[in-house]
PDB file of N, CA and C in Angstrom:
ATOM      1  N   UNK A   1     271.301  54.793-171.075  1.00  0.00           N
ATOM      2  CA  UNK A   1     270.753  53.577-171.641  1.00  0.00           C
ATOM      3  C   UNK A   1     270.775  53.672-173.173  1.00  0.00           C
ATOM      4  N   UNK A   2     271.479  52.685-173.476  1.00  0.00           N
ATOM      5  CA  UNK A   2     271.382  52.851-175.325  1.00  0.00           C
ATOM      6  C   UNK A   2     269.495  52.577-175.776  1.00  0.00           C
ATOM      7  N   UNK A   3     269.529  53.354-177.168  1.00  0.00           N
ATOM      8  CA  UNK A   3     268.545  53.335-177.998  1.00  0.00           C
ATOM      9  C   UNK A   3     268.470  53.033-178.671  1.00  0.00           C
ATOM     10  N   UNK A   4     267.801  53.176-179.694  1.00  0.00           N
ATOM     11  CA  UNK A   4     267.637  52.931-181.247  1.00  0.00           C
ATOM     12  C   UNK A   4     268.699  53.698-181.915  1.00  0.00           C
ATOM     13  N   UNK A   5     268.639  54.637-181.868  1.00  0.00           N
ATOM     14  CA  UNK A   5     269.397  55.846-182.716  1.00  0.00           C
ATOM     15  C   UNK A   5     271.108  55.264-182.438  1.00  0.00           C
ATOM     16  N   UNK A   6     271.307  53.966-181.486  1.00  0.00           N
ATOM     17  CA  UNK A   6     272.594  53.669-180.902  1.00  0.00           C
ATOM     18  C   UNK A   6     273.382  52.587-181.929  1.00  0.00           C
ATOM     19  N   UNK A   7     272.301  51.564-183.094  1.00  0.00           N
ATOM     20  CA  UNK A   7     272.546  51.180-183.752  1.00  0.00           C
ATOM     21  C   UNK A   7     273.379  51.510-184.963  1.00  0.00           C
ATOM     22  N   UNK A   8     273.840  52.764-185.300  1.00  0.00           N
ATOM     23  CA  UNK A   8     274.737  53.199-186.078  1.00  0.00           C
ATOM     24  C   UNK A   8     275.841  53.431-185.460  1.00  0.00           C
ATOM     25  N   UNK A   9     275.903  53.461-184.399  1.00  0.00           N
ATOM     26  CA  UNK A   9     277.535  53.554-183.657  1.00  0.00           C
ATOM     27  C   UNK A   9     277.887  52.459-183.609  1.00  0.00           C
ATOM     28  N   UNK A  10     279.664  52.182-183.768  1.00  0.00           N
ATOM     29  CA  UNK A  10     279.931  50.600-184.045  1.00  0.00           C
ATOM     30  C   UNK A  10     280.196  50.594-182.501  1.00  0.00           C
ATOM     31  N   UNK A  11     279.435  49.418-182.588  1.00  0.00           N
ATOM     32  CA  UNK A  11     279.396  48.261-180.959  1.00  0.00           C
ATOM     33  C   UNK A  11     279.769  49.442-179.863  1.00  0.00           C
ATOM     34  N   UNK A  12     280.616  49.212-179.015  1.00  0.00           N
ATOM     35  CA  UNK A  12     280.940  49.726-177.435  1.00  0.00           C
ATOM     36  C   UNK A  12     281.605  51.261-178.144  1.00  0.00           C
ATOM     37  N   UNK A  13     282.145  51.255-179.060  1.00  0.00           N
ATOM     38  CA  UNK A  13     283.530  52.170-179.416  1.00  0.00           C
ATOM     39  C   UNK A  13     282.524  53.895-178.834  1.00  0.00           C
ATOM     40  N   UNK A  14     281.504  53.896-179.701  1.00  0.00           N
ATOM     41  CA  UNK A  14     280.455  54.962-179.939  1.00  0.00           C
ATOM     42  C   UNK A  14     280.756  56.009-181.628  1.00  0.00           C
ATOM     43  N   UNK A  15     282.024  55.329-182.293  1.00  0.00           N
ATOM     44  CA  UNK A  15     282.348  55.803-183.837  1.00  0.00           C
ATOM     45  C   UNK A  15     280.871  55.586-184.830  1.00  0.00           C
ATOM     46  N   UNK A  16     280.957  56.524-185.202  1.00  0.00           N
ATOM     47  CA  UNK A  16     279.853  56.356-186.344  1.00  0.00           C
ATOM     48  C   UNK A  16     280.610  56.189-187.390  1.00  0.00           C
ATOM     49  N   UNK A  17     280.110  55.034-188.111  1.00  0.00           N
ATOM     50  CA  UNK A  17     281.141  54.502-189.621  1.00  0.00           C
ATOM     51  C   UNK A  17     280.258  54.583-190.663  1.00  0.00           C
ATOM     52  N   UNK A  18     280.499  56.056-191.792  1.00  0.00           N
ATOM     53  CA  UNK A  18     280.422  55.984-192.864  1.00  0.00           C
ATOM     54  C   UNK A  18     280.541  55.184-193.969  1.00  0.00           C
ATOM     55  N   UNK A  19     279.774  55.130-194.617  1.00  0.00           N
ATOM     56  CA  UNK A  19     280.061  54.260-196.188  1.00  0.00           C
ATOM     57  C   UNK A  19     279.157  55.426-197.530  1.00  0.00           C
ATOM     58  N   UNK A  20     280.172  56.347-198.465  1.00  0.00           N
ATOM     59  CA  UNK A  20     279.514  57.020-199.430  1.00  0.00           C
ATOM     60  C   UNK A  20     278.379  58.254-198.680  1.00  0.00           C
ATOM     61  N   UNK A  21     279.053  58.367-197.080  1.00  0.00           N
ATOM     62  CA  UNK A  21     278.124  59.255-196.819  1.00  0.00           C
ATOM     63  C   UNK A  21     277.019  58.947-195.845  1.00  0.00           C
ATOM     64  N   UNK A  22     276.818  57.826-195.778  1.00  0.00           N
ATOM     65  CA  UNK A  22     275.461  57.290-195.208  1.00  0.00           C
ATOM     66  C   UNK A  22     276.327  56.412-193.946  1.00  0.00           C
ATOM     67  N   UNK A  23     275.574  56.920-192.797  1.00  0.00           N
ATOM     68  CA  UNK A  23     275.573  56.255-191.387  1.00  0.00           C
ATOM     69  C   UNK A  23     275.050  54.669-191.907  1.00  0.00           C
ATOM     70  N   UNK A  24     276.273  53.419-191.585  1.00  0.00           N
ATOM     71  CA  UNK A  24     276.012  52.006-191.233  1.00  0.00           C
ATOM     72  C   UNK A  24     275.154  51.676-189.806  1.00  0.00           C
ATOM     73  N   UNK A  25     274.299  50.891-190.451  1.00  0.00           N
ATOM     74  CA  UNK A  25     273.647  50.357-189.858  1.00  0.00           C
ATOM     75  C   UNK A  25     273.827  49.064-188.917  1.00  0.00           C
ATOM     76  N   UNK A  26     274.942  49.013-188.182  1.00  0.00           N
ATOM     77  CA  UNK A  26     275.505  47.466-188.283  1.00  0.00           C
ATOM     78  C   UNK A  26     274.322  46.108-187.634  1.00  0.00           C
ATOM     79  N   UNK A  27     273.212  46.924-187.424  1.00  0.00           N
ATOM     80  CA  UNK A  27     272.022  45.705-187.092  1.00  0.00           C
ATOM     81  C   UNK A  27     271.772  44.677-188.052  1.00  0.00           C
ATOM     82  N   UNK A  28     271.478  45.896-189.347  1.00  0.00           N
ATOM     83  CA  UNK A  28     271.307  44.887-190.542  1.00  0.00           C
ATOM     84  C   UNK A  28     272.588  44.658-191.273  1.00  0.00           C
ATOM     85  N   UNK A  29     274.275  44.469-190.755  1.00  0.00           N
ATOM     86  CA  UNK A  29     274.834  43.676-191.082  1.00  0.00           C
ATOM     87  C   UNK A  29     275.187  42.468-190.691  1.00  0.00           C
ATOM     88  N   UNK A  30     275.633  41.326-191.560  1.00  0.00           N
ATOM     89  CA  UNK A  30     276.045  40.576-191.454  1.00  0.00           C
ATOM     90  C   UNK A  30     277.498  40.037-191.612  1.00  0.00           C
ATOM     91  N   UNK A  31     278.351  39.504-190.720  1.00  0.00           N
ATOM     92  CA  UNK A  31     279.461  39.180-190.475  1.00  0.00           C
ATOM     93  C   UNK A  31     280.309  38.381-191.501  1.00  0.00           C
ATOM     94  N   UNK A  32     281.188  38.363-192.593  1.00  0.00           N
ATOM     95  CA  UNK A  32     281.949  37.920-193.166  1.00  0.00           C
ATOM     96  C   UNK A  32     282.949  36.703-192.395  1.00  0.00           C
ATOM     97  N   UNK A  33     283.310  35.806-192.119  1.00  0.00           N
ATOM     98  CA  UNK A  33     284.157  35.226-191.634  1.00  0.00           C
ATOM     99  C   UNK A  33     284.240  35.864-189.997  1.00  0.00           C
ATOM    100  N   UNK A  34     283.377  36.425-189.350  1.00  0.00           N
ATOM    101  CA  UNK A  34     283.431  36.761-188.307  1.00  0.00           C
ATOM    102  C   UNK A  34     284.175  38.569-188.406  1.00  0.00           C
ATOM    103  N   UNK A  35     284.586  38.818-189.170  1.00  0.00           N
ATOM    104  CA  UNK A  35     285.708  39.744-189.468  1.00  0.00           C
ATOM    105  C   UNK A  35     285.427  41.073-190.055  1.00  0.00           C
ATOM    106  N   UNK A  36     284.862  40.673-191.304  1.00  0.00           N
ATOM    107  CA  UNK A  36     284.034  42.000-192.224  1.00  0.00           C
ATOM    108  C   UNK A  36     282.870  41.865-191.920  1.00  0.00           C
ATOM    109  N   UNK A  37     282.618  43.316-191.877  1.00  0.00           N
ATOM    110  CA  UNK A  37     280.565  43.673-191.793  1.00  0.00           C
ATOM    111  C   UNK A  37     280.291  43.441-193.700  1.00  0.00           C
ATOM    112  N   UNK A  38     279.783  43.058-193.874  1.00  0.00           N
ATOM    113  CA  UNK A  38     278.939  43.020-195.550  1.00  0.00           C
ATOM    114  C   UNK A  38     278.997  44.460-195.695  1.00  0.00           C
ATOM    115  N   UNK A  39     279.084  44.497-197.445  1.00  0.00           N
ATOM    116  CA  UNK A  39     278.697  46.139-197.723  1.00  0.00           C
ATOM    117  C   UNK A  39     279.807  46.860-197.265  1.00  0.00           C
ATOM    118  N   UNK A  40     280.796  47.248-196.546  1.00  0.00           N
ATOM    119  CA  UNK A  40     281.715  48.071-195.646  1.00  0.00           C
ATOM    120  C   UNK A  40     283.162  47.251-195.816  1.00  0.00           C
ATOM    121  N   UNK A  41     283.489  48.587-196.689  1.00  0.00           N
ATOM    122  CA  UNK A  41     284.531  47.942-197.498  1.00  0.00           C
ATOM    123  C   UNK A  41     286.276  48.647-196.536  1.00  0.00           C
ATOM    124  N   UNK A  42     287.134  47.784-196.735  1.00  0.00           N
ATOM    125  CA  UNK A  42     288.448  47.796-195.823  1.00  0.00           C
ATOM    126  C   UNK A  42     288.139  48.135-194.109  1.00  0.00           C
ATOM    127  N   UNK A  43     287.529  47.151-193.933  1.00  0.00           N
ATOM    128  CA  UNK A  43     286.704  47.285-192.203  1.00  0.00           C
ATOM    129  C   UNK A  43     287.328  46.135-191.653  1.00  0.00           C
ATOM    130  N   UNK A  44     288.052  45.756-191.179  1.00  0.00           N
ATOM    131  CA  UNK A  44     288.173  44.577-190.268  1.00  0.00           C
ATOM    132  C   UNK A  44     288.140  44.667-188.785  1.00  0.00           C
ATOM    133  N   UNK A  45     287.335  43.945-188.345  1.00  0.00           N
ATOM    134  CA  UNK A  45     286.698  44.006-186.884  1.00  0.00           C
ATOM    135  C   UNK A  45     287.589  42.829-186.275  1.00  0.00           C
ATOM    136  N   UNK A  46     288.660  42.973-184.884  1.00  0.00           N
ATOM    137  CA  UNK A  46     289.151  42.424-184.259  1.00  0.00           C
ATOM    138  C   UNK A  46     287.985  41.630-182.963  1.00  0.00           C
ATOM    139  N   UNK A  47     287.543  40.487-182.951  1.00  0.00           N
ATOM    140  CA  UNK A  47     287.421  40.160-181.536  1.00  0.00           C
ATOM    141  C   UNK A  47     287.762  38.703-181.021  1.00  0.00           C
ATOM    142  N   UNK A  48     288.032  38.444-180.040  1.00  0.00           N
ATOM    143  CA  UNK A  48     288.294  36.918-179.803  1.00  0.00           C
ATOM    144  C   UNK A  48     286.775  36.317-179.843  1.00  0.00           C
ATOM    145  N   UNK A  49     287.238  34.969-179.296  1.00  0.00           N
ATOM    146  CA  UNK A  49     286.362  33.953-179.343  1.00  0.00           C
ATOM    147  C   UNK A  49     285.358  34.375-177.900  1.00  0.00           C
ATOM    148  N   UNK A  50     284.371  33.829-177.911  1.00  0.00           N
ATOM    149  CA  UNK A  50     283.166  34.621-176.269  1.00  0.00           C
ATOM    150  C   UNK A  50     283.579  33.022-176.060  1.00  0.00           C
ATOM    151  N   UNK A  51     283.579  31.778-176.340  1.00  0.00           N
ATOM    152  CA  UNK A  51     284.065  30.405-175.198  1.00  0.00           C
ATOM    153  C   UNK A  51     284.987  29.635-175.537  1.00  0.00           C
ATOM    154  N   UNK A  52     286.324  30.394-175.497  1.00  0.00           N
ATOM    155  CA  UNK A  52     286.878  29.702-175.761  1.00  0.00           C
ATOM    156  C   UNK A  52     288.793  30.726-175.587  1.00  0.00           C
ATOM    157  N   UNK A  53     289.539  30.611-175.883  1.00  0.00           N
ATOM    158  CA  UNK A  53     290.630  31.735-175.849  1.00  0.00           C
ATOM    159  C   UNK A  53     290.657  32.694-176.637  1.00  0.00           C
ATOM    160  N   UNK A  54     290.504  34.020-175.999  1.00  0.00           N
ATOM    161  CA  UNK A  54     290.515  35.180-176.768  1.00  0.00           C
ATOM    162  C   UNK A  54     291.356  35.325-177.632  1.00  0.00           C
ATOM    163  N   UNK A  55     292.951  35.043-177.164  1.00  0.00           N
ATOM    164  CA  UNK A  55     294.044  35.822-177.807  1.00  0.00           C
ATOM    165  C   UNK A  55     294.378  34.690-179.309  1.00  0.00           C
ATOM    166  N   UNK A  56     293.698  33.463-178.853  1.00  0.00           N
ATOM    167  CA  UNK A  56     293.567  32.504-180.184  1.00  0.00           C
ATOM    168  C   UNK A  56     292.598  33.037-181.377  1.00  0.00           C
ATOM    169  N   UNK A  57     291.687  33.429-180.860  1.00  0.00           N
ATOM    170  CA  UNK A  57     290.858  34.045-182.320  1.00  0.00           C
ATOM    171  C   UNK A  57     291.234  35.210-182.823  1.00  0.00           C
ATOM    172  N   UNK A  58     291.754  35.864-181.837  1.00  0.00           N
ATOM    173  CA  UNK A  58     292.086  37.343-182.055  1.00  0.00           C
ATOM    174  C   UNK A  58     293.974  37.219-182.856  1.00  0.00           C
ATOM    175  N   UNK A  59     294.619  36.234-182.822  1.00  0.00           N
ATOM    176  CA  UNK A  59     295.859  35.682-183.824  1.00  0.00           C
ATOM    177  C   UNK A  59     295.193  35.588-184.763  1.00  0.00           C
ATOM    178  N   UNK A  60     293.652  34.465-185.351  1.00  0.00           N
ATOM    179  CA  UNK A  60     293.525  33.967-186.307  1.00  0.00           C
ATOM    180  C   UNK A  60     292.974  35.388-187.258  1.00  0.00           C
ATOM    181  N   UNK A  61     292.242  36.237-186.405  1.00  0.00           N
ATOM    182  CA  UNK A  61     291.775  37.330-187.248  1.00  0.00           C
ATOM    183  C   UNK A  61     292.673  38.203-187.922  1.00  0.00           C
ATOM    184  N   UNK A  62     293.955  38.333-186.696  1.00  0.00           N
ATOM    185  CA  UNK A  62     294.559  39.335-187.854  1.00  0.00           C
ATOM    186  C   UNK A  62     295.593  38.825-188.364  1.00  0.00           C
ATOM    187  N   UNK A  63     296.207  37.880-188.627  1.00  0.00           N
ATOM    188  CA  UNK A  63     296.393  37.222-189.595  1.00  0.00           C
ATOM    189  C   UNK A  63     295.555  37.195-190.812  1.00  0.00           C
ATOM    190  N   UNK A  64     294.425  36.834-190.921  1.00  0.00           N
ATOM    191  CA  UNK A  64     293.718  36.585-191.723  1.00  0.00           C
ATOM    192  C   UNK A  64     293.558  38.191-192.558  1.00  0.00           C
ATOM    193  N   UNK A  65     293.354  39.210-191.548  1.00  0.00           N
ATOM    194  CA  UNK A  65     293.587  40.595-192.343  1.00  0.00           C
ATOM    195  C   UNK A  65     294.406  41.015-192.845  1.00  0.00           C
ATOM    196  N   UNK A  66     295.995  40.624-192.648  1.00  0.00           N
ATOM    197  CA  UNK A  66     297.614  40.310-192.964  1.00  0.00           C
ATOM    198  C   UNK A  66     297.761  40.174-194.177  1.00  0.00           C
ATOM    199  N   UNK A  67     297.011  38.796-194.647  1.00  0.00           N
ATOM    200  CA  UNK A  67     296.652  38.451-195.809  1.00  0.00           C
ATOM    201  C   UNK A  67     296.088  38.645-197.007  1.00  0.00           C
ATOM    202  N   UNK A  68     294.812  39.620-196.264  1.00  0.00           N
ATOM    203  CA  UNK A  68     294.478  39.937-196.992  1.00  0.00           C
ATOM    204  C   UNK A  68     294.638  41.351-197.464  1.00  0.00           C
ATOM    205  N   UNK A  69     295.549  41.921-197.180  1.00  0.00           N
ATOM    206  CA  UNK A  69     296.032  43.109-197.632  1.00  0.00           C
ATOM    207  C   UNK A  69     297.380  42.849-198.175  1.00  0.00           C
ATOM    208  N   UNK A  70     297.756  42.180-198.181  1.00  0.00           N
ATOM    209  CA  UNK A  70     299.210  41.331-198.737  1.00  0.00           C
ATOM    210  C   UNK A  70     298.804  40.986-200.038  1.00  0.00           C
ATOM    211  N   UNK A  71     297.488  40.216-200.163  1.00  0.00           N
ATOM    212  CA  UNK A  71     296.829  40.040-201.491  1.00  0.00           C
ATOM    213  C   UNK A  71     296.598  41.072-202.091  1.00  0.00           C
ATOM    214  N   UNK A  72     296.067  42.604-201.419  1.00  0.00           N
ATOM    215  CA  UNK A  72     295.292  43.652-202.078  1.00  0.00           C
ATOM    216  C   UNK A  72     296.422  44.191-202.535  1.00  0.00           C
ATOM    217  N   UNK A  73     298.010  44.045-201.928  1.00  0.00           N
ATOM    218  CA  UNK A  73     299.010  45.342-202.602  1.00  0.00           C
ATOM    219  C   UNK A  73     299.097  44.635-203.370  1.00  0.00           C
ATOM    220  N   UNK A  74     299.706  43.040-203.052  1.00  0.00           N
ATOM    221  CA  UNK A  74     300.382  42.215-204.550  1.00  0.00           C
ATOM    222  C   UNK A  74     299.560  42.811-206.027  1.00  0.00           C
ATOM    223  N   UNK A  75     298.253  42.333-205.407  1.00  0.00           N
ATOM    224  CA  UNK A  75     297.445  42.635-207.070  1.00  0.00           C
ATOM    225  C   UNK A  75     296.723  44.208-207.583  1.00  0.00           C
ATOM    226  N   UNK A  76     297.345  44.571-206.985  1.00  0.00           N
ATOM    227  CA  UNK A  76     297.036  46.309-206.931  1.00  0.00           C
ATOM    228  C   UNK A  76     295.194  46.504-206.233  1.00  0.00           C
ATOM    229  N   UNK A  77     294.923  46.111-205.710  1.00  0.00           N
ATOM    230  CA  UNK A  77     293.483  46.282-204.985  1.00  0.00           C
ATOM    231  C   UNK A  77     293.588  47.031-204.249  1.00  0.00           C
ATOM    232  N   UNK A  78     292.474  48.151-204.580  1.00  0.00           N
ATOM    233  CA  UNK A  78     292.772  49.359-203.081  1.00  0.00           C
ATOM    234  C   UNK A  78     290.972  48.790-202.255  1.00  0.00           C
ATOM    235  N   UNK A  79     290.518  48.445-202.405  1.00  0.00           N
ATOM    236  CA  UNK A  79     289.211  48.244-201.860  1.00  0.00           C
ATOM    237  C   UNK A  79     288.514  46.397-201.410  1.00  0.00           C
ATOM    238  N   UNK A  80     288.410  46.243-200.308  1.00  0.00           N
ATOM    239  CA  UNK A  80     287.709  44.600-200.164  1.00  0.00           C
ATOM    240  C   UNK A  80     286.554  44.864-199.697  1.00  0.00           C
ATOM    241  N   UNK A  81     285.283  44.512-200.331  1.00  0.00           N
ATOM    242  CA  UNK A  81     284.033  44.693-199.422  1.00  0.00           C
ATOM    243  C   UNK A  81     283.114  43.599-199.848  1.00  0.00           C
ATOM    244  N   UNK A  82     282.913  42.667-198.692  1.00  0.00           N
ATOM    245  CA  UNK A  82     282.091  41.682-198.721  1.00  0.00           C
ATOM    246  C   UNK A  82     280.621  41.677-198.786  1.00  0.00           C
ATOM    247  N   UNK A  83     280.444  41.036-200.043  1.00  0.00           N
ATOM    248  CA  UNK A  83     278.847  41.332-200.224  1.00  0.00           C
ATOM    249  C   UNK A  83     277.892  39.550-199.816  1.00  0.00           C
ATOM    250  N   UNK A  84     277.090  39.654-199.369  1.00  0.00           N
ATOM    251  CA  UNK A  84     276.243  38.755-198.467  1.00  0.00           C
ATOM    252  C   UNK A  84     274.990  38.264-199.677  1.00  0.00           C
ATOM    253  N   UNK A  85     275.007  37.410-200.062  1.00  0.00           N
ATOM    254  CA  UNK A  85     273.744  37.223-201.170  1.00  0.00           C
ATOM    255  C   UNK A  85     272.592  37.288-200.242  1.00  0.00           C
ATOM    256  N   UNK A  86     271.457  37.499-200.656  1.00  0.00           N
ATOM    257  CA  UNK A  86     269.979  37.526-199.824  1.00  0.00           C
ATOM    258  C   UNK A  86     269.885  36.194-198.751  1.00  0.00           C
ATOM    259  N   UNK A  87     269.313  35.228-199.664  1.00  0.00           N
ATOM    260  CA  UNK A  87     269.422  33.805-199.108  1.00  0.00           C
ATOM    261  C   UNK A  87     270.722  33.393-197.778  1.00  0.00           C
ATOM    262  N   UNK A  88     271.354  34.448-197.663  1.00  0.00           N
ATOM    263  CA  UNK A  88     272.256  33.882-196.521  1.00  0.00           C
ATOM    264  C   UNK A  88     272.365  34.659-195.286  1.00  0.00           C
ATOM    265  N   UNK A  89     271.866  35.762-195.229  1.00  0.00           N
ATOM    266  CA  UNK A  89     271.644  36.665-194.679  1.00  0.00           C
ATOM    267  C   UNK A  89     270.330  35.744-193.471  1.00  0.00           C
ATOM    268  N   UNK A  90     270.321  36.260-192.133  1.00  0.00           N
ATOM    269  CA  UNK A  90     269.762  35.455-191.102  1.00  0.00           C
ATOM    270  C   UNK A  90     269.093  35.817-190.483  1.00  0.00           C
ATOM    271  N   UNK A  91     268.254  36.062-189.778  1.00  0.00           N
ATOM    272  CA  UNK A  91     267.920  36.792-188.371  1.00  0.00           C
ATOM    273  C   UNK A  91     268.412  36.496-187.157  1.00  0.00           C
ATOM    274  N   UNK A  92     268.900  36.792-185.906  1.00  0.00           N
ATOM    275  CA  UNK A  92     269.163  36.394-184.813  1.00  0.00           C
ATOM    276  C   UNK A  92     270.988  35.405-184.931  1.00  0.00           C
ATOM    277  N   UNK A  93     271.190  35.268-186.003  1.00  0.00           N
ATOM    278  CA  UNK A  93     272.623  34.260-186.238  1.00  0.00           C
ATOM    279  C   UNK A  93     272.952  34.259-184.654  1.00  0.00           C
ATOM    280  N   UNK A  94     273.715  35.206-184.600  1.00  0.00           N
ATOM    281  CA  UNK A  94     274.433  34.970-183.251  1.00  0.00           C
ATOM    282  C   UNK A  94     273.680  34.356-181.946  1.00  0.00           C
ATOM    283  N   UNK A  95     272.390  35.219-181.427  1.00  0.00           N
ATOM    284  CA  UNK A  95     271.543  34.585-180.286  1.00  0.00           C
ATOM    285  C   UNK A  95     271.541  33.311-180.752  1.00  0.00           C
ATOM    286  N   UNK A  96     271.250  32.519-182.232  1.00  0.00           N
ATOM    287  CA  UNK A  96     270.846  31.115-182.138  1.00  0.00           C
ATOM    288  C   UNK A  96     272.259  30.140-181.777  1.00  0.00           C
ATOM    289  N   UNK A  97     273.251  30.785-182.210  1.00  0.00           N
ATOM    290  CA  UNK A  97     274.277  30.001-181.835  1.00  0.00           C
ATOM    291  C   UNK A  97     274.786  30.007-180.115  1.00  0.00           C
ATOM    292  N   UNK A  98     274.688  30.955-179.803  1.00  0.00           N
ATOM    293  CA  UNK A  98     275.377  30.811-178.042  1.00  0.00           C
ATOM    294  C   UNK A  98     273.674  31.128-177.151  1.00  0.00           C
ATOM    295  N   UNK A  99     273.798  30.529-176.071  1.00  0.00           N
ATOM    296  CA  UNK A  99     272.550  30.706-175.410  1.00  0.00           C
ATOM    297  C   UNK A  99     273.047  31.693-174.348  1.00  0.00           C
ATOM    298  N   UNK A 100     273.936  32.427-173.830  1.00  0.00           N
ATOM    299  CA  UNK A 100     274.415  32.833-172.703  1.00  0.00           C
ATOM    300  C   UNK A 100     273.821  33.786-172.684  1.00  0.00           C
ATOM    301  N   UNK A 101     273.284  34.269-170.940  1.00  0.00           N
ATOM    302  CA  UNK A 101     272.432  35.330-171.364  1.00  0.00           C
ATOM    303  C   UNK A 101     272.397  36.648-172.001  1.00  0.00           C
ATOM    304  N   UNK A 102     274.006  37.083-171.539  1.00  0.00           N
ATOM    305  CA  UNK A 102     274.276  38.207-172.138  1.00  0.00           C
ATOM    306  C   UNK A 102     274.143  38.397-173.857  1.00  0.00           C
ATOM    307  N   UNK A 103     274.239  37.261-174.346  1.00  0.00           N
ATOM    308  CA  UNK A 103     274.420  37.302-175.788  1.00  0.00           C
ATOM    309  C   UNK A 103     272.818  37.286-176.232  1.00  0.00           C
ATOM    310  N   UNK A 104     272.085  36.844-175.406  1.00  0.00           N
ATOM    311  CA  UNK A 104     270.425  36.860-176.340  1.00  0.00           C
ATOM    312  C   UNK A 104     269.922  37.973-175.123  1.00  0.00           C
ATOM    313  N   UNK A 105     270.348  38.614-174.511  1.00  0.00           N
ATOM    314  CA  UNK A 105     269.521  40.166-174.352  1.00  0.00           C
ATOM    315  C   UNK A 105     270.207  41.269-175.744  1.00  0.00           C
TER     316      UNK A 105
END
């Protein structure tokens, strides 16, 4: 049965993802375009859509990561990390958007 201590492993995988040393927390992140965790820089998280076609969101995502590393060589960028201002940051985002049960246990 997962725990507390389970929140630093990313989602199902069980990887613990560093940033400068320090175990991520991904509870208290928040989702970039669905894609980047905030704070956690060259991370792109693949998943489809939960109602709707998987393999359609899962085109639009990595594409969208395509891009944006296409941008990072063009302009010499070795690093992308999305930062979340206070005010936008949420509680619950996801449970409030889908009601299904699996998604609000």
């Amino acid at each position: 049965m997962p725990g507390p201590q389970d929140r630093y492993k990313f989602l199902a995988s069980g990887i613990e993802v560093r940033v400068d040393g320090e175990l991520v927390d991904f509870s208290k992140r928040v989702l970039y375009r669905g894609i980047m965790f905030d704070q956690v820089p060259n991370f792109g998280w693949v998943v489809g859509y939960l109602n709707a076609s998987w393999t359609l969101k899962s085109d639009l995502v990595c594409n969208w990561i395509c891009r944006l590393v296409r941008a990072m060589d063009r302009d010499k960028f070795v690093k992308a990390v999305p930062v979340i201002a206070g005010q936008m940051r949420t509680e619950g985002m996801l449970s409030s958007v889908f009601s299904s049960g699996y998604v609000q246990r």
